[in-house]
PDB file of N, CA and C in Angstrom:
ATOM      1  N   UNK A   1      18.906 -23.280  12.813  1.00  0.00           N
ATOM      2  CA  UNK A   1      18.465 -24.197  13.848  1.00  0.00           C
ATOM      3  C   UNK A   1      19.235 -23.955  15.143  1.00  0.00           C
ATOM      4  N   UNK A   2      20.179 -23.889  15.323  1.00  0.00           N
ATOM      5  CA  UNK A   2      21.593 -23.194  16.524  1.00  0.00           C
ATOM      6  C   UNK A   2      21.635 -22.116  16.636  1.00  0.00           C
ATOM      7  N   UNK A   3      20.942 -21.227  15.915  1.00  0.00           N
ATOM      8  CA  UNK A   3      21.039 -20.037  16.562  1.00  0.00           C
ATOM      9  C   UNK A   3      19.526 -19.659  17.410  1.00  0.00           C
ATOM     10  N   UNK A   4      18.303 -20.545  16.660  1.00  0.00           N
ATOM     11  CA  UNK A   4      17.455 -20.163  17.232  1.00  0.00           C
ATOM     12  C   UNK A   4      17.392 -21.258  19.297  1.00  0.00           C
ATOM     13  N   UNK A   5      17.000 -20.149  20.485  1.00  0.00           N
ATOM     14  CA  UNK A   5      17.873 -21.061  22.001  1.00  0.00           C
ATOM     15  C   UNK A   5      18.778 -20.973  22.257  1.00  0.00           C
ATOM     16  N   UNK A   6      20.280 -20.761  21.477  1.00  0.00           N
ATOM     17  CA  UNK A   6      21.431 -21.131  21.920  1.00  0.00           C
ATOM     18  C   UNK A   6      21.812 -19.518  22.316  1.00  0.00           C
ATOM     19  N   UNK A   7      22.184 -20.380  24.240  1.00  0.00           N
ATOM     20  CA  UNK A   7      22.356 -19.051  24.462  1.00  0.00           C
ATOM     21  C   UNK A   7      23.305 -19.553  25.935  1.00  0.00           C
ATOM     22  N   UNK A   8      23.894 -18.552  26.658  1.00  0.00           N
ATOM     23  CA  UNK A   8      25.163 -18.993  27.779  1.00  0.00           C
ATOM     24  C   UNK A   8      24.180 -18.447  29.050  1.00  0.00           C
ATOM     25  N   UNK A   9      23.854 -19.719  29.577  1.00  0.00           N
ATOM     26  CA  UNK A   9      23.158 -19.018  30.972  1.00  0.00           C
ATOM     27  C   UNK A   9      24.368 -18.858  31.871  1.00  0.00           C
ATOM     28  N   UNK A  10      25.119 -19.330  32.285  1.00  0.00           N
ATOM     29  CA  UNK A  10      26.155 -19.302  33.303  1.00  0.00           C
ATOM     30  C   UNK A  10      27.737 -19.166  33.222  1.00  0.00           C
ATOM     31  N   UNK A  11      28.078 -18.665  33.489  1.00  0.00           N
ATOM     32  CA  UNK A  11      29.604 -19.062  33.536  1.00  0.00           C
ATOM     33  C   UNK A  11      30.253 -18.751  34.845  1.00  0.00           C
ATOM     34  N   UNK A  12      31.331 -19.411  35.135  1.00  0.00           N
ATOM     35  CA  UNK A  12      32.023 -18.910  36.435  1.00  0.00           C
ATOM     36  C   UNK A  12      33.779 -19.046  35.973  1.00  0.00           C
ATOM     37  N   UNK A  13      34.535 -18.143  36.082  1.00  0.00           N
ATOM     38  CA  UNK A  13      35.661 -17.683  35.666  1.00  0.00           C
ATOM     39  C   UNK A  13      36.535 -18.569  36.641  1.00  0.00           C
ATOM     40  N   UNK A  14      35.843 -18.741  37.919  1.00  0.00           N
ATOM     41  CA  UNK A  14      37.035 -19.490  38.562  1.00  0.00           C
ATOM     42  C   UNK A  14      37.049 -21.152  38.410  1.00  0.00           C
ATOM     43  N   UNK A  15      35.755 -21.996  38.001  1.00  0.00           N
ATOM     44  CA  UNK A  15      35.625 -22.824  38.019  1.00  0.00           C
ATOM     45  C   UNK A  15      36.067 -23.411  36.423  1.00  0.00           C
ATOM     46  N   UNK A  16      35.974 -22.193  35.658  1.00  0.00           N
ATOM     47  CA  UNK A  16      35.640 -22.507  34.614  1.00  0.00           C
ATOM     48  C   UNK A  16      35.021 -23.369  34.119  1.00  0.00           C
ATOM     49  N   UNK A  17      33.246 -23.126  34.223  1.00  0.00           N
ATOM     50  CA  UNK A  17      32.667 -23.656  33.952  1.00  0.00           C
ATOM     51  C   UNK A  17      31.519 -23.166  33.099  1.00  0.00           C
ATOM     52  N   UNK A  18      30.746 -23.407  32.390  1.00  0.00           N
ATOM     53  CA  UNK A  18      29.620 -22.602  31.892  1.00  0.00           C
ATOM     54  C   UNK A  18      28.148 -23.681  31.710  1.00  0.00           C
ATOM     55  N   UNK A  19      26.950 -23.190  31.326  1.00  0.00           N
ATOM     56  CA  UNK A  19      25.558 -23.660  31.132  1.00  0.00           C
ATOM     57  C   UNK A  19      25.044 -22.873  29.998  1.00  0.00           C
ATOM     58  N   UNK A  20      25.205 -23.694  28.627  1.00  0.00           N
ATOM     59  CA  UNK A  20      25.049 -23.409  27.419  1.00  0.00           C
ATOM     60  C   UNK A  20      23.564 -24.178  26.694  1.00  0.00           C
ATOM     61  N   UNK A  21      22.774 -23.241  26.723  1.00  0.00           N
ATOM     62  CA  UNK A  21      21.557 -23.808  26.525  1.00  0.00           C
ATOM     63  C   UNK A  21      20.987 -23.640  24.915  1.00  0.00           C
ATOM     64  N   UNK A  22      20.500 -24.601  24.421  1.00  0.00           N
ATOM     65  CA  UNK A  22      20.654 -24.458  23.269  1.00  0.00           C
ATOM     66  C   UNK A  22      19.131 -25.806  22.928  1.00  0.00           C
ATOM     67  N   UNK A  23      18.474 -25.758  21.612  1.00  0.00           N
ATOM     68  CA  UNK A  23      17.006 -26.307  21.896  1.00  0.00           C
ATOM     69  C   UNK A  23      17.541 -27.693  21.436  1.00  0.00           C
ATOM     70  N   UNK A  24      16.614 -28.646  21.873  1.00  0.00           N
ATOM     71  CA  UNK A  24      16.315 -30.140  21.844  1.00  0.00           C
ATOM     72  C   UNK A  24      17.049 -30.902  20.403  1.00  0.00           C
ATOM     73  N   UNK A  25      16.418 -29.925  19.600  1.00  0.00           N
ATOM     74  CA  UNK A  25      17.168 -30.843  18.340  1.00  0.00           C
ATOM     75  C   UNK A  25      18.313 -30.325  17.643  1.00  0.00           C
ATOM     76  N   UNK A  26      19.068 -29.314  18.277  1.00  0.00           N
ATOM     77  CA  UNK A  26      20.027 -28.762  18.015  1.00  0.00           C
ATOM     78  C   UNK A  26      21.102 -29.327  18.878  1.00  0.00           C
ATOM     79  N   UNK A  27      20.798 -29.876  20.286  1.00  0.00           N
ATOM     80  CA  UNK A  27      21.709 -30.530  21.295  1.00  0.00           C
ATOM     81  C   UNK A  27      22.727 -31.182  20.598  1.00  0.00           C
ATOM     82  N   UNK A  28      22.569 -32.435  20.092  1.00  0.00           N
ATOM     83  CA  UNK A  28      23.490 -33.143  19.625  1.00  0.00           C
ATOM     84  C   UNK A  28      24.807 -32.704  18.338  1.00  0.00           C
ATOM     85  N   UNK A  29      24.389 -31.901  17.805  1.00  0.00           N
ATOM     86  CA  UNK A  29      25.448 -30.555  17.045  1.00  0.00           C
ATOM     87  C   UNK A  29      26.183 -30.012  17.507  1.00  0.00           C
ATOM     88  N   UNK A  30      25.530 -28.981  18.700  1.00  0.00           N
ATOM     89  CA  UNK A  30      26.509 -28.243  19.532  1.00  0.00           C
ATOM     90  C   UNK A  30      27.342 -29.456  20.278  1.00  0.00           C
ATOM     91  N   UNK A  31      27.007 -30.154  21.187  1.00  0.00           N
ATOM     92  CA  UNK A  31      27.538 -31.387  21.961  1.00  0.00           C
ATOM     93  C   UNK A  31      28.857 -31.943  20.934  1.00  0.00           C
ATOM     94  N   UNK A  32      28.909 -32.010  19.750  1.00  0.00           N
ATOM     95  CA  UNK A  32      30.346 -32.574  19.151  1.00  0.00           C
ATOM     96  C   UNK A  32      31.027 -31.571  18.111  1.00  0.00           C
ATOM     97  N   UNK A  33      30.097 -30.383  18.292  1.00  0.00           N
ATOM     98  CA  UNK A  33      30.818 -29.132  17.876  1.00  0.00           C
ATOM     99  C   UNK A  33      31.842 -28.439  18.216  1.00  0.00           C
ATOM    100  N   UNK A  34      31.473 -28.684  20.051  1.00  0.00           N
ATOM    101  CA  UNK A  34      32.188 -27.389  20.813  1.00  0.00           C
ATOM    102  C   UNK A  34      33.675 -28.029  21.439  1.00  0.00           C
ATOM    103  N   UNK A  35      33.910 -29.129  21.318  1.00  0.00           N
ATOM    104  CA  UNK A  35      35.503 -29.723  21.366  1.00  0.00           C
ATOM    105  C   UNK A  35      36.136 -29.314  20.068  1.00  0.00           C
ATOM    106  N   UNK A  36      35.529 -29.443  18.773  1.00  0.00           N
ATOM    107  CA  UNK A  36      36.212 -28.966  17.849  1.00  0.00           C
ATOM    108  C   UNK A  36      37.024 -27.055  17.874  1.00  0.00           C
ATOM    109  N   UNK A  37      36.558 -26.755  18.906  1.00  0.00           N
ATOM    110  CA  UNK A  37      36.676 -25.096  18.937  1.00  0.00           C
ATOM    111  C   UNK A  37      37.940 -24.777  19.879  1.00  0.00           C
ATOM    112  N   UNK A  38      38.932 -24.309  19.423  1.00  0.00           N
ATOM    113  CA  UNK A  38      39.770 -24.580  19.936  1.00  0.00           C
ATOM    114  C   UNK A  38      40.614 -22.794  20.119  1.00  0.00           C
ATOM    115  N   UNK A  39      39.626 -21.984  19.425  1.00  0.00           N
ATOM    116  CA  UNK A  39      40.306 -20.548  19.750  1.00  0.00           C
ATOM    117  C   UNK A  39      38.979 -19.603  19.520  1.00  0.00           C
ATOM    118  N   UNK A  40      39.149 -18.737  20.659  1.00  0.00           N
ATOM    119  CA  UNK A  40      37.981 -17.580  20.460  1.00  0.00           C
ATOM    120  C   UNK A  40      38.897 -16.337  20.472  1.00  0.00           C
ATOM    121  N   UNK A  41      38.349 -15.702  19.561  1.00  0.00           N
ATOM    122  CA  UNK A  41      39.711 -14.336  19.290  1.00  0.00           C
ATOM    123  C   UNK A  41      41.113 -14.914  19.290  1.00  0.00           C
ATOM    124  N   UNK A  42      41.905 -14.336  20.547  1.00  0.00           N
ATOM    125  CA  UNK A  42      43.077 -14.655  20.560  1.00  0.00           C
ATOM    126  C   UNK A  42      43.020 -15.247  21.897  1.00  0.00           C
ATOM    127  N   UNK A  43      41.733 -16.028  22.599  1.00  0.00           N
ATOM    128  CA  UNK A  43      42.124 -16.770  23.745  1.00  0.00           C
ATOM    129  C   UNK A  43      42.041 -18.400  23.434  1.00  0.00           C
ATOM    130  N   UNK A  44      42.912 -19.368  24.015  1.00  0.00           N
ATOM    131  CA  UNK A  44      42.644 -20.434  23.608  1.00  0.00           C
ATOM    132  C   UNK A  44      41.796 -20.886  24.718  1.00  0.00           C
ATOM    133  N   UNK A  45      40.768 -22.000  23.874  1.00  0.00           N
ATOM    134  CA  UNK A  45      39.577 -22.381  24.190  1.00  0.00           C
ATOM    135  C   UNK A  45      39.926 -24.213  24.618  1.00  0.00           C
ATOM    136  N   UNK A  46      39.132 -24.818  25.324  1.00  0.00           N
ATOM    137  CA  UNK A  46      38.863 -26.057  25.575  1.00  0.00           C
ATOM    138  C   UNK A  46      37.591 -26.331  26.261  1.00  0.00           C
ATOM    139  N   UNK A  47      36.672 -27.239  25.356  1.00  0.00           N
ATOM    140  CA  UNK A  47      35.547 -27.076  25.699  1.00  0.00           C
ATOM    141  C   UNK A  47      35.344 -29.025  26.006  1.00  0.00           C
ATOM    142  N   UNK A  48      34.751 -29.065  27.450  1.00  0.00           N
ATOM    143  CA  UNK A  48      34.238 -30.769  27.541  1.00  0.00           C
ATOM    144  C   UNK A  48      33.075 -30.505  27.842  1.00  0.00           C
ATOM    145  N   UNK A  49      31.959 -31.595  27.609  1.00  0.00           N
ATOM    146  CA  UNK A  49      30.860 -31.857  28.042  1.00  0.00           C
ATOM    147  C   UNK A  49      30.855 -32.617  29.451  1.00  0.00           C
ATOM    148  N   UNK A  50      30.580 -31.879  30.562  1.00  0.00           N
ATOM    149  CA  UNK A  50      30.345 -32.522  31.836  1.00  0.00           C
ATOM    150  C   UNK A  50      28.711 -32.972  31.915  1.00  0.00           C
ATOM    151  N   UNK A  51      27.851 -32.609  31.318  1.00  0.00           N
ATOM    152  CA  UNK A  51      27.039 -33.064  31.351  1.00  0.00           C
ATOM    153  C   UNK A  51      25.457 -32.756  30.860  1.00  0.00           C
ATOM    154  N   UNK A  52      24.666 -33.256  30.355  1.00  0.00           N
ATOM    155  CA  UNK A  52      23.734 -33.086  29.414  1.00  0.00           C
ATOM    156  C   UNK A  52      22.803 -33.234  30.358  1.00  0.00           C
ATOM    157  N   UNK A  53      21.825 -31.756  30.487  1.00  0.00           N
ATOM    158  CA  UNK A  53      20.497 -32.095  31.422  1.00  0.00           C
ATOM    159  C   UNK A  53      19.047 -31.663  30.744  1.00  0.00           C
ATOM    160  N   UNK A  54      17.998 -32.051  30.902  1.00  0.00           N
ATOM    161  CA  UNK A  54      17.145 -31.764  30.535  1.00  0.00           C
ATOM    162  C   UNK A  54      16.572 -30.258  30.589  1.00  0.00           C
ATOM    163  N   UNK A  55      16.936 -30.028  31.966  1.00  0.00           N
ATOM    164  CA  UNK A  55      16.468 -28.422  32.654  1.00  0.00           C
ATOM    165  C   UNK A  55      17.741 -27.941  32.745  1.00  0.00           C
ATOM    166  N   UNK A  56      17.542 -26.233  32.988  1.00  0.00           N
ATOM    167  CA  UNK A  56      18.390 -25.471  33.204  1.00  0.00           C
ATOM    168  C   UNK A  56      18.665 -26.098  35.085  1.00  0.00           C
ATOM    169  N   UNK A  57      17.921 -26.413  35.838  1.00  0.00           N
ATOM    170  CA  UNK A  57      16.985 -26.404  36.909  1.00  0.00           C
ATOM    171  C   UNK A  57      18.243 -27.937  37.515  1.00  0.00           C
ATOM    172  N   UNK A  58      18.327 -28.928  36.777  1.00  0.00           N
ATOM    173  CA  UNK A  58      18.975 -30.076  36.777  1.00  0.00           C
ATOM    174  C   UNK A  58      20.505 -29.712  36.497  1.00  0.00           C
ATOM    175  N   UNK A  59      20.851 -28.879  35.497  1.00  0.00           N
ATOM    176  CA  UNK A  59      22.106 -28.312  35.265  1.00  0.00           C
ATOM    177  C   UNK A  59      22.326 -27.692  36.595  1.00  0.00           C
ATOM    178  N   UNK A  60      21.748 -27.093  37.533  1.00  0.00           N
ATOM    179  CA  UNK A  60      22.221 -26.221  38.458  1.00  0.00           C
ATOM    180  C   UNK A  60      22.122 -27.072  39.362  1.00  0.00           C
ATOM    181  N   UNK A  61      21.376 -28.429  39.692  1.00  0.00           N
ATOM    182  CA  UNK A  61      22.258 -29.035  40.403  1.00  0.00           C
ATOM    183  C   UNK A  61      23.774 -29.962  40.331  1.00  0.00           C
ATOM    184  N   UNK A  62      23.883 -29.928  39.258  1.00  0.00           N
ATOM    185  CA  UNK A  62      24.711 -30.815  38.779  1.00  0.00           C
ATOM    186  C   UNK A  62      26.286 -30.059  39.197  1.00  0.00           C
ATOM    187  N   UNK A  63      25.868 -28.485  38.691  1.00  0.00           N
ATOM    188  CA  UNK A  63      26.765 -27.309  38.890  1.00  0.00           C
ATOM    189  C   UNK A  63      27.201 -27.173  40.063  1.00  0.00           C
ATOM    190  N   UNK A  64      26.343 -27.042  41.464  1.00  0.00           N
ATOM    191  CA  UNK A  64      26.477 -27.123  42.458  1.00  0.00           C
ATOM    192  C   UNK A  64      27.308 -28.783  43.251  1.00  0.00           C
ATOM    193  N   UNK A  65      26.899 -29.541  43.422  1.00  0.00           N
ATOM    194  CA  UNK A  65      27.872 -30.561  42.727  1.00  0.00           C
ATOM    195  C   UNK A  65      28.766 -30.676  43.093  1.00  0.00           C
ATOM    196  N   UNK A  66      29.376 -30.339  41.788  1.00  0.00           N
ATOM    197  CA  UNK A  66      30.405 -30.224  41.071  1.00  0.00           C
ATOM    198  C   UNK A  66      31.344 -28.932  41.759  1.00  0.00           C
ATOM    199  N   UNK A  67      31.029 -27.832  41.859  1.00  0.00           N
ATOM    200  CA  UNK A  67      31.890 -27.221  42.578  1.00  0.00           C
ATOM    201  C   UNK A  67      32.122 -27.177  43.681  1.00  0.00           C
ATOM    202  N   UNK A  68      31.062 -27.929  44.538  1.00  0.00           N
ATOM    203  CA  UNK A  68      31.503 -28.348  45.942  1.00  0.00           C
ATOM    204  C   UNK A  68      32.621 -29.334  46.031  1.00  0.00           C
ATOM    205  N   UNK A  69      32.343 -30.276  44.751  1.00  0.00           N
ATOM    206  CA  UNK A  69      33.706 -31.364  44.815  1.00  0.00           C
ATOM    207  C   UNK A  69      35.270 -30.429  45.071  1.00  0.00           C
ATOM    208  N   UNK A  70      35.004 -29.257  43.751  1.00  0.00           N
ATOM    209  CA  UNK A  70      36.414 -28.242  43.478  1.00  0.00           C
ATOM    210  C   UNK A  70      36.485 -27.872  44.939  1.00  0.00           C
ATOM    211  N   UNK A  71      35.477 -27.669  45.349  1.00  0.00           N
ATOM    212  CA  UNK A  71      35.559 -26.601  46.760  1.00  0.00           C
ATOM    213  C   UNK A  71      36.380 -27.142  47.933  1.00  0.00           C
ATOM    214  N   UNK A  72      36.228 -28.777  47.210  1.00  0.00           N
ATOM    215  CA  UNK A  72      36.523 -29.310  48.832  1.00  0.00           C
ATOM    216  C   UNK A  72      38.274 -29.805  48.711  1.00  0.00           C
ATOM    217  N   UNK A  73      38.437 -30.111  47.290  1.00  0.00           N
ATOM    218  CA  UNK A  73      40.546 -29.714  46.568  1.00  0.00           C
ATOM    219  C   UNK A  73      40.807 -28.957  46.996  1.00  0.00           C
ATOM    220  N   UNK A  74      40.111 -27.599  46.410  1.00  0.00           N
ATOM    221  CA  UNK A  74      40.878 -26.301  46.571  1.00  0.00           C
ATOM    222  C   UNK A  74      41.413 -26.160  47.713  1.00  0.00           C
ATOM    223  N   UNK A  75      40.365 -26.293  49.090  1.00  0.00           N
ATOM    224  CA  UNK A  75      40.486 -25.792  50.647  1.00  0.00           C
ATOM    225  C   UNK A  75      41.343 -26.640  50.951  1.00  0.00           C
ATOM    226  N   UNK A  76      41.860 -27.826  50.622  1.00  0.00           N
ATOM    227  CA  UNK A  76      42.759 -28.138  51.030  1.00  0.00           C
ATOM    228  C   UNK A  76      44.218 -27.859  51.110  1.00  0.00           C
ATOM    229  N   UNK A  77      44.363 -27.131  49.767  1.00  0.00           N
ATOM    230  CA  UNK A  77      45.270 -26.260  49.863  1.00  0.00           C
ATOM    231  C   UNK A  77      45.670 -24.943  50.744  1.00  0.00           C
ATOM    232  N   UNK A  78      45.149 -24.577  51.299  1.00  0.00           N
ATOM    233  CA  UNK A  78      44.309 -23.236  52.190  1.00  0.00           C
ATOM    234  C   UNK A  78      44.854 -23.239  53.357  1.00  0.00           C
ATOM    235  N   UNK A  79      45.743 -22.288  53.802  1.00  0.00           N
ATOM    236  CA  UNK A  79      46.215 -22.385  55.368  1.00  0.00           C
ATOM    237  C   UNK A  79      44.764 -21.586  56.208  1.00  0.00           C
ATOM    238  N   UNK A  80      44.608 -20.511  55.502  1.00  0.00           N
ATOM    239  CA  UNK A  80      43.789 -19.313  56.605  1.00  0.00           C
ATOM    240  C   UNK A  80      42.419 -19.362  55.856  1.00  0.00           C
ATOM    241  N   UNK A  81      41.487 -19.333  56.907  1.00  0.00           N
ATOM    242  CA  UNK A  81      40.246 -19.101  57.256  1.00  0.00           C
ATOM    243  C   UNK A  81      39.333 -18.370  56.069  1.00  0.00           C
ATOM    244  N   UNK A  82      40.271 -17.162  56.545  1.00  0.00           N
ATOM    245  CA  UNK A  82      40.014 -15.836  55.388  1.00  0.00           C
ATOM    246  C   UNK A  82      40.013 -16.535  53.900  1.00  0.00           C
ATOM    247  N   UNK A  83      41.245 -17.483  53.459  1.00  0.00           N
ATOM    248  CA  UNK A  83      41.460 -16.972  52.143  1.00  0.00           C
ATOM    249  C   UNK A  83      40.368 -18.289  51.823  1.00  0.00           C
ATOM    250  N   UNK A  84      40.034 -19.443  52.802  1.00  0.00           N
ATOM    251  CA  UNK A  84      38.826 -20.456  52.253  1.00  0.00           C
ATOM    252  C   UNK A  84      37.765 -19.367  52.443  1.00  0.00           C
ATOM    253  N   UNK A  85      37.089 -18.605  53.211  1.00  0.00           N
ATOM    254  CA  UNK A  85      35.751 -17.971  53.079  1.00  0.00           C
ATOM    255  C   UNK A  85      35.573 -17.054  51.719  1.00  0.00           C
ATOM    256  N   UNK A  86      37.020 -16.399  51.164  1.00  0.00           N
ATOM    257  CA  UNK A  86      36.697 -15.789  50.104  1.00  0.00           C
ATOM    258  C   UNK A  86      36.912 -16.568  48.720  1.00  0.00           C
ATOM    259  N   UNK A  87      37.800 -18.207  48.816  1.00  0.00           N
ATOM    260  CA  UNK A  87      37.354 -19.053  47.574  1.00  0.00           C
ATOM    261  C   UNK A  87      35.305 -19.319  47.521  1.00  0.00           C
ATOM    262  N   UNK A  88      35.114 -19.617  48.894  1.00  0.00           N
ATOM    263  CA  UNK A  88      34.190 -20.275  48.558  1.00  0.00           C
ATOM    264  C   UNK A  88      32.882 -18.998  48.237  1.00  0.00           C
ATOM    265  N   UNK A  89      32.880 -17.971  48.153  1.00  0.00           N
ATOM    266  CA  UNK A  89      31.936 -17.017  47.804  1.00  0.00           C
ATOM    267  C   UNK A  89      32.236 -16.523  46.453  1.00  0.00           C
ATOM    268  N   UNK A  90      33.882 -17.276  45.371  1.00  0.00           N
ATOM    269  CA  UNK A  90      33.631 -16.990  44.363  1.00  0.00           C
ATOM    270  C   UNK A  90      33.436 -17.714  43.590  1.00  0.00           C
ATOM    271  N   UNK A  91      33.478 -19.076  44.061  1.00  0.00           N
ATOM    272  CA  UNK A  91      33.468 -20.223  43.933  1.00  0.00           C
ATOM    273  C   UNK A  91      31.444 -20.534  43.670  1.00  0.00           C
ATOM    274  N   UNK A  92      30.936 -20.269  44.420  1.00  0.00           N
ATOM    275  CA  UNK A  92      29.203 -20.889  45.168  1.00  0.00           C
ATOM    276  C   UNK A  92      28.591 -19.444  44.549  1.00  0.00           C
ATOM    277  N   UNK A  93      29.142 -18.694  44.082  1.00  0.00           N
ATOM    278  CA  UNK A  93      28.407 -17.389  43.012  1.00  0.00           C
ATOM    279  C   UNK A  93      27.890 -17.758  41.959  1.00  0.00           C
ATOM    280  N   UNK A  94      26.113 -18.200  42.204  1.00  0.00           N
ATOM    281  CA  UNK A  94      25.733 -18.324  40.847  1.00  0.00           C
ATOM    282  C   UNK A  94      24.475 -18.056  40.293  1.00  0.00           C
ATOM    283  N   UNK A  95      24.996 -16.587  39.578  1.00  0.00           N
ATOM    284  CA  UNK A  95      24.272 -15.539  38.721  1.00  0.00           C
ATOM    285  C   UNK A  95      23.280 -16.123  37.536  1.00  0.00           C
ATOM    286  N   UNK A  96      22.132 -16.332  37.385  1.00  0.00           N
ATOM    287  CA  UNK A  96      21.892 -16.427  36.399  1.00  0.00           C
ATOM    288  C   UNK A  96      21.420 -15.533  35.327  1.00  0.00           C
ATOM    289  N   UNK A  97      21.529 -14.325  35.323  1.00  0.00           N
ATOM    290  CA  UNK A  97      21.144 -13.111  34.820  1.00  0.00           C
ATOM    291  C   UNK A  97      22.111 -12.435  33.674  1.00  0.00           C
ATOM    292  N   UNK A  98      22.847 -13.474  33.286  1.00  0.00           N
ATOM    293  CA  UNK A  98      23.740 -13.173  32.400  1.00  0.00           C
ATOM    294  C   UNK A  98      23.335 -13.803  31.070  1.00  0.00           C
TER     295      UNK A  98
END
């Protein structure tokens, strides 16, 4: 039932965030599964649910969002120009072809 859908549309390394799509009646499994997971190979793992959407379509706004919130912490930290224009292009990178 979890394997058939379940699949990683997104991830972003700096946000650490991902869009794990997986079918309707399998949701609620994965959803109190993936806190239990606490090591992949030899990297340690921490997984929260930010949020449950119907669409991939709704997830990507939610995504967007959400890293504008990070976007707008981060830059505060940020003396130069340069180093906010190159957070926010690795930051607002989002591939779905993965």
């Amino acid at each position: 039932m979890i394997e058939q859908g379940f699949r990683v549309k997104y991830i972003n390394d700096r946000t650490k965030i991902a869009i794990i799509r997986c079918l309707h009646r399998g949701q609620r499994f994965v959803s109190s599964i993936l806190p239990l997971i606490t090591l992949i190979g030899d990297v340690r793992a921490k997984f929260r649910t930010l949020y449950i959407g119907a669409t991939i379509i709704q997830c990507n706004k939610f995504i967007v969002s959400h890293q504008k919130q990070f976007l707008d912490r981060a830059m505060g930290q940020m003396t130069s120009a340069k180093e906010r224009q190159d957070l926010f292009k690795r930051v607002m990178e989002f591939d779905m072809d993965r």
